[in-house]
Protein backbone atom coordinates (compact mmCIF):
# COMPACT_ATOMS: atom_id res chain seq x y z
CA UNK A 1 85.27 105.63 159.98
CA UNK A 2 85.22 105.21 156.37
CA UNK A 3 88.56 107.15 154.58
CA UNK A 4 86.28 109.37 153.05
CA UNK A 5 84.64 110.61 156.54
CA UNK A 6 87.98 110.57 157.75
CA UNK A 7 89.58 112.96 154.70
CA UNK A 8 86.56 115.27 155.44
CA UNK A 9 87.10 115.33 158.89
CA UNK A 10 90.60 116.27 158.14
CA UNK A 11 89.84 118.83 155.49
CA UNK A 12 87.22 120.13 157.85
CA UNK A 13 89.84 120.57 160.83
CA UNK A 14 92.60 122.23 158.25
CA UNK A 15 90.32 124.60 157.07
CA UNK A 16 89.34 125.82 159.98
CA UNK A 17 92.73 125.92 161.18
CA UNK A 18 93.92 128.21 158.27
CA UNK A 19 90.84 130.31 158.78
CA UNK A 20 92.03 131.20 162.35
CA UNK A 21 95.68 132.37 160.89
CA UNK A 22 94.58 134.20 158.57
CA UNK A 23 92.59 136.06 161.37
CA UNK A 24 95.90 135.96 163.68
CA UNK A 25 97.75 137.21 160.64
CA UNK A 26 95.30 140.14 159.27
CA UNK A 27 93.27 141.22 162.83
CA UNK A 28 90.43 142.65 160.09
CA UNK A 29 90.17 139.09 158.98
CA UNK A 30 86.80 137.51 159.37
CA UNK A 31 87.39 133.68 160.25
CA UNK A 32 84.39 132.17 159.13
CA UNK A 33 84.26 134.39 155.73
CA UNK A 34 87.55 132.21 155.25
CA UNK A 35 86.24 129.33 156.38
CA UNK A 36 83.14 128.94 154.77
CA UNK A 37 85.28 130.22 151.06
CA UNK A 38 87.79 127.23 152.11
CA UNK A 39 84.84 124.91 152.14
CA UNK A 40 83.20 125.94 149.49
CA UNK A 41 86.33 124.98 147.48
CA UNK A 42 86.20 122.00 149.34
CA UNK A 43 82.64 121.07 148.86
CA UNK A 44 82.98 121.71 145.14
CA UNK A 45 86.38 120.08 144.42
CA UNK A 46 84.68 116.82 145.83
CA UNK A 47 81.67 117.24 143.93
CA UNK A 48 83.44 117.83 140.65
CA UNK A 49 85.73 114.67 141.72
CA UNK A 50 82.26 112.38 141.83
CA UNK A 51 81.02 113.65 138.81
CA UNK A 52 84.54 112.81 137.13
CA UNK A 53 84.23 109.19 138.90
CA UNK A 54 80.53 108.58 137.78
CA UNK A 55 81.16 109.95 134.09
CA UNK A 56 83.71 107.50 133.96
CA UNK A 57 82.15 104.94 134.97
CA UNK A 58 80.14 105.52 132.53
CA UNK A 59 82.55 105.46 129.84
CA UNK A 60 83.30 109.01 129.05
CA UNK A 61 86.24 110.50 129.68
CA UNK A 62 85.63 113.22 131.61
CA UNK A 63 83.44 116.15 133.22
CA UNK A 64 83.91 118.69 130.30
CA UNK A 65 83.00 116.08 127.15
CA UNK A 66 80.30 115.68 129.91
CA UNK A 67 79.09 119.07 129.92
CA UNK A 68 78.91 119.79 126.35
CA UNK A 69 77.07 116.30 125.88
CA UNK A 70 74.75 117.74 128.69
CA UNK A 71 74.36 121.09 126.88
CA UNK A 72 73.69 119.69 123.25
CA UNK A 73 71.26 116.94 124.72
CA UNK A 74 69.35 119.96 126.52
CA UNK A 75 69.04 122.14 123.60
CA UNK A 76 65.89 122.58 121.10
CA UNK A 77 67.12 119.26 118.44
CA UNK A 78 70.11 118.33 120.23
CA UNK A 79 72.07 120.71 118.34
CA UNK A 80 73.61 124.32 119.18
CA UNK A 81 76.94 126.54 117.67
CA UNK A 82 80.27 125.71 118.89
CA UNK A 83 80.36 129.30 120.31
CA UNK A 84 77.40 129.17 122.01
CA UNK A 85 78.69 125.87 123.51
CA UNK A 86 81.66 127.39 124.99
CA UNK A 87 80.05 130.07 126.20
CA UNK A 88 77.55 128.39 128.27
CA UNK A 89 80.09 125.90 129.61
CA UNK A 90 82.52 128.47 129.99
CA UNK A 91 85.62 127.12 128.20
CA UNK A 92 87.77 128.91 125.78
CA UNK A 93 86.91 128.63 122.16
CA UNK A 94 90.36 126.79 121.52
CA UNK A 95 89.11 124.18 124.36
CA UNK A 96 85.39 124.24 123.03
CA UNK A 97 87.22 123.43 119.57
CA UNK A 98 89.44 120.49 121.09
CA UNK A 99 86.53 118.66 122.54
CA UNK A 100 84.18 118.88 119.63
CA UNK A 101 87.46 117.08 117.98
CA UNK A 102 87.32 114.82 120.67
CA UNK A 103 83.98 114.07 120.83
CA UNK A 104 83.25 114.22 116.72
CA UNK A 105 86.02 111.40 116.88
CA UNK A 106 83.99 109.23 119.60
CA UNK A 107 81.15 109.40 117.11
CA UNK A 108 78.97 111.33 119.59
CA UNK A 109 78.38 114.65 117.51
CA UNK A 110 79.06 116.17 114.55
CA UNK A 111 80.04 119.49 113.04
CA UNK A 112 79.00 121.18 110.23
CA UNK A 113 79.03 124.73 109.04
CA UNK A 114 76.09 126.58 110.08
CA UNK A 115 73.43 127.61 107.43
CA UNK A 116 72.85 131.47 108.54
CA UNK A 117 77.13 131.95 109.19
CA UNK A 118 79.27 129.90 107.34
CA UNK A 119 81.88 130.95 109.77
CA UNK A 120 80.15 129.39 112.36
CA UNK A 121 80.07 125.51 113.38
CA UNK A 122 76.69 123.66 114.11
CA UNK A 123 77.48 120.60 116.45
CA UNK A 124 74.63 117.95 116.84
CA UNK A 125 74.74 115.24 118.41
CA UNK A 126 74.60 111.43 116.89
CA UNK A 127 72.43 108.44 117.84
CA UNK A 128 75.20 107.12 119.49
CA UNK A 129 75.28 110.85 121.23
CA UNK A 130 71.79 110.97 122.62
CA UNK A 131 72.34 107.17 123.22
CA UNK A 132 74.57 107.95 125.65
CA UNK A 133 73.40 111.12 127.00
CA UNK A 134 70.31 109.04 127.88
CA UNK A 135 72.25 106.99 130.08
CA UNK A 136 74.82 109.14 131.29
CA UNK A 137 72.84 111.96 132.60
CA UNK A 138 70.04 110.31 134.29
CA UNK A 139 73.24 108.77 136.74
CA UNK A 140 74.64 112.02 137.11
CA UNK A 141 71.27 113.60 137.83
CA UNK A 142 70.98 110.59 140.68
CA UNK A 143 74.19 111.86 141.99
CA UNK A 144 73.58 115.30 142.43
CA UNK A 145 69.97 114.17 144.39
CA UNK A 146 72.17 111.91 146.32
CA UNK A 147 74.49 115.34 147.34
CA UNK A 148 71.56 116.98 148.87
CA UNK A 149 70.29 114.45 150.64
CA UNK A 150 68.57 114.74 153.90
CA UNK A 151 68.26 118.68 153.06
CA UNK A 152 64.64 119.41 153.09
CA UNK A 153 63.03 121.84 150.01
CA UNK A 154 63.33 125.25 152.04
CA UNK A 155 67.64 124.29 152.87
CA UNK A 156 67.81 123.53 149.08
CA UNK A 157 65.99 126.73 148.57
CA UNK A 158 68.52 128.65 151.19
CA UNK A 159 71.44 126.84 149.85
CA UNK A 160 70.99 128.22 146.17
CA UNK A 161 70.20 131.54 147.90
CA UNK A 162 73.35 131.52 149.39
CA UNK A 163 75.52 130.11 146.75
CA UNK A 164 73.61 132.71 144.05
CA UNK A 165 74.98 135.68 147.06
CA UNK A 166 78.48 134.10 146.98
CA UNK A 167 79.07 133.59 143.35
CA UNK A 168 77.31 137.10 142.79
CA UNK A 169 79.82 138.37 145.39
CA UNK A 170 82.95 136.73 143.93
CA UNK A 171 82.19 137.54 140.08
CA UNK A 172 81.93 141.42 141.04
CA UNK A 173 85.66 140.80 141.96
CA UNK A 174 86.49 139.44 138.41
CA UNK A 175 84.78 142.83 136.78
CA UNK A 176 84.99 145.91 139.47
CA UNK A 177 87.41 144.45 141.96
CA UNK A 178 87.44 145.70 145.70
CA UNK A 179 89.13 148.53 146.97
CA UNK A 180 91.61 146.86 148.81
CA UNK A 181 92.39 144.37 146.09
CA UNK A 182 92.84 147.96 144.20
CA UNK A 183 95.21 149.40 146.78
CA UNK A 184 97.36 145.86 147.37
CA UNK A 185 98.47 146.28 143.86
């Protein structure tokens, strides 16, 4: 057993584990509700770790230069505002700010002030920018086929279903908040 399959195996065991105290704690509990949140944290944790590996591997330093490389490479002519950046990354504007440094020092993009706001920043990225993008995305687009594999098109379908349900599900937390998270308080 490799120690990967073996660290799963463990996580796997602990999380179910914890799921079944917090049921023996809180009788109302539902187990697997726990359970499958536990592994979702899990699942994505581990993800996000082999995205960090691969990125660096491919000589960037990590998932969030990543990301906005990703974003400005997607956009109509490589080039979008530092706002708009951050927002669709979701990253403060202070963070958004500190990796355009970053990356403007790398010589993968530049920032200048945008034509329609001058208060605004238009980042774009350099040759050396889409150079890199060109090879750095492609491998992380190879990984994320390689995380779904042996899932046939109708599980991918039902997996985004599902994950679309839970993330739906968690953000009305962040805005309306339950009734009982209301009443813990």
């Amino acid at each position: 057993m490799s120690v990967i399959t073996k660290r799963h195996s463990q996580q796997r065991d602990v999380s179910a584990r914890l799921a079944e105290r917090y049921h023996q704690e809180y009788e109302w509990s539902d187990s697997r509700a726990v359970e499958a949140c536990l592994r979702s944290d899990l699942a994505s944790t581990t993800h996000k770790s082999a995205i960090r590996f691969w990125v660096q591997q491919l000589g960037m330093e990590s998932n969030t230069g990543y990301s906005v490389l990703r974003a400005l490479y997607f956009s109509p002519g490589h080039r979008m505002l530092q706002g708009d950046i951050g927002n669709y990354i979701q990253i403060t504007s202070a963070s958004i700010t500190y990796l355009v440094d970053v990356l403007e020092e790398q010589g993968l993009l530049r920032r200048a002030v945008d034509a329609s706001n001058r208060r605004a920043k238009m980042i774009s990225l350099t040759d050396l920018g889409v150079e890199t993008c060109r090879r750095v995305i492609p491998a992380i687009a190879q990984l994320m086929n390689r995380a779904l594999a042996g899932f046939s098109d109708e599980e991918k379908r039902l997996f985004i279903d599902f994950l679309d349900r839970f993330w739906r599900n968690s953000a009305a937390e962040l805005t309306e908040g339950s009734s009982e998270a209301k009443a813990a308080r």
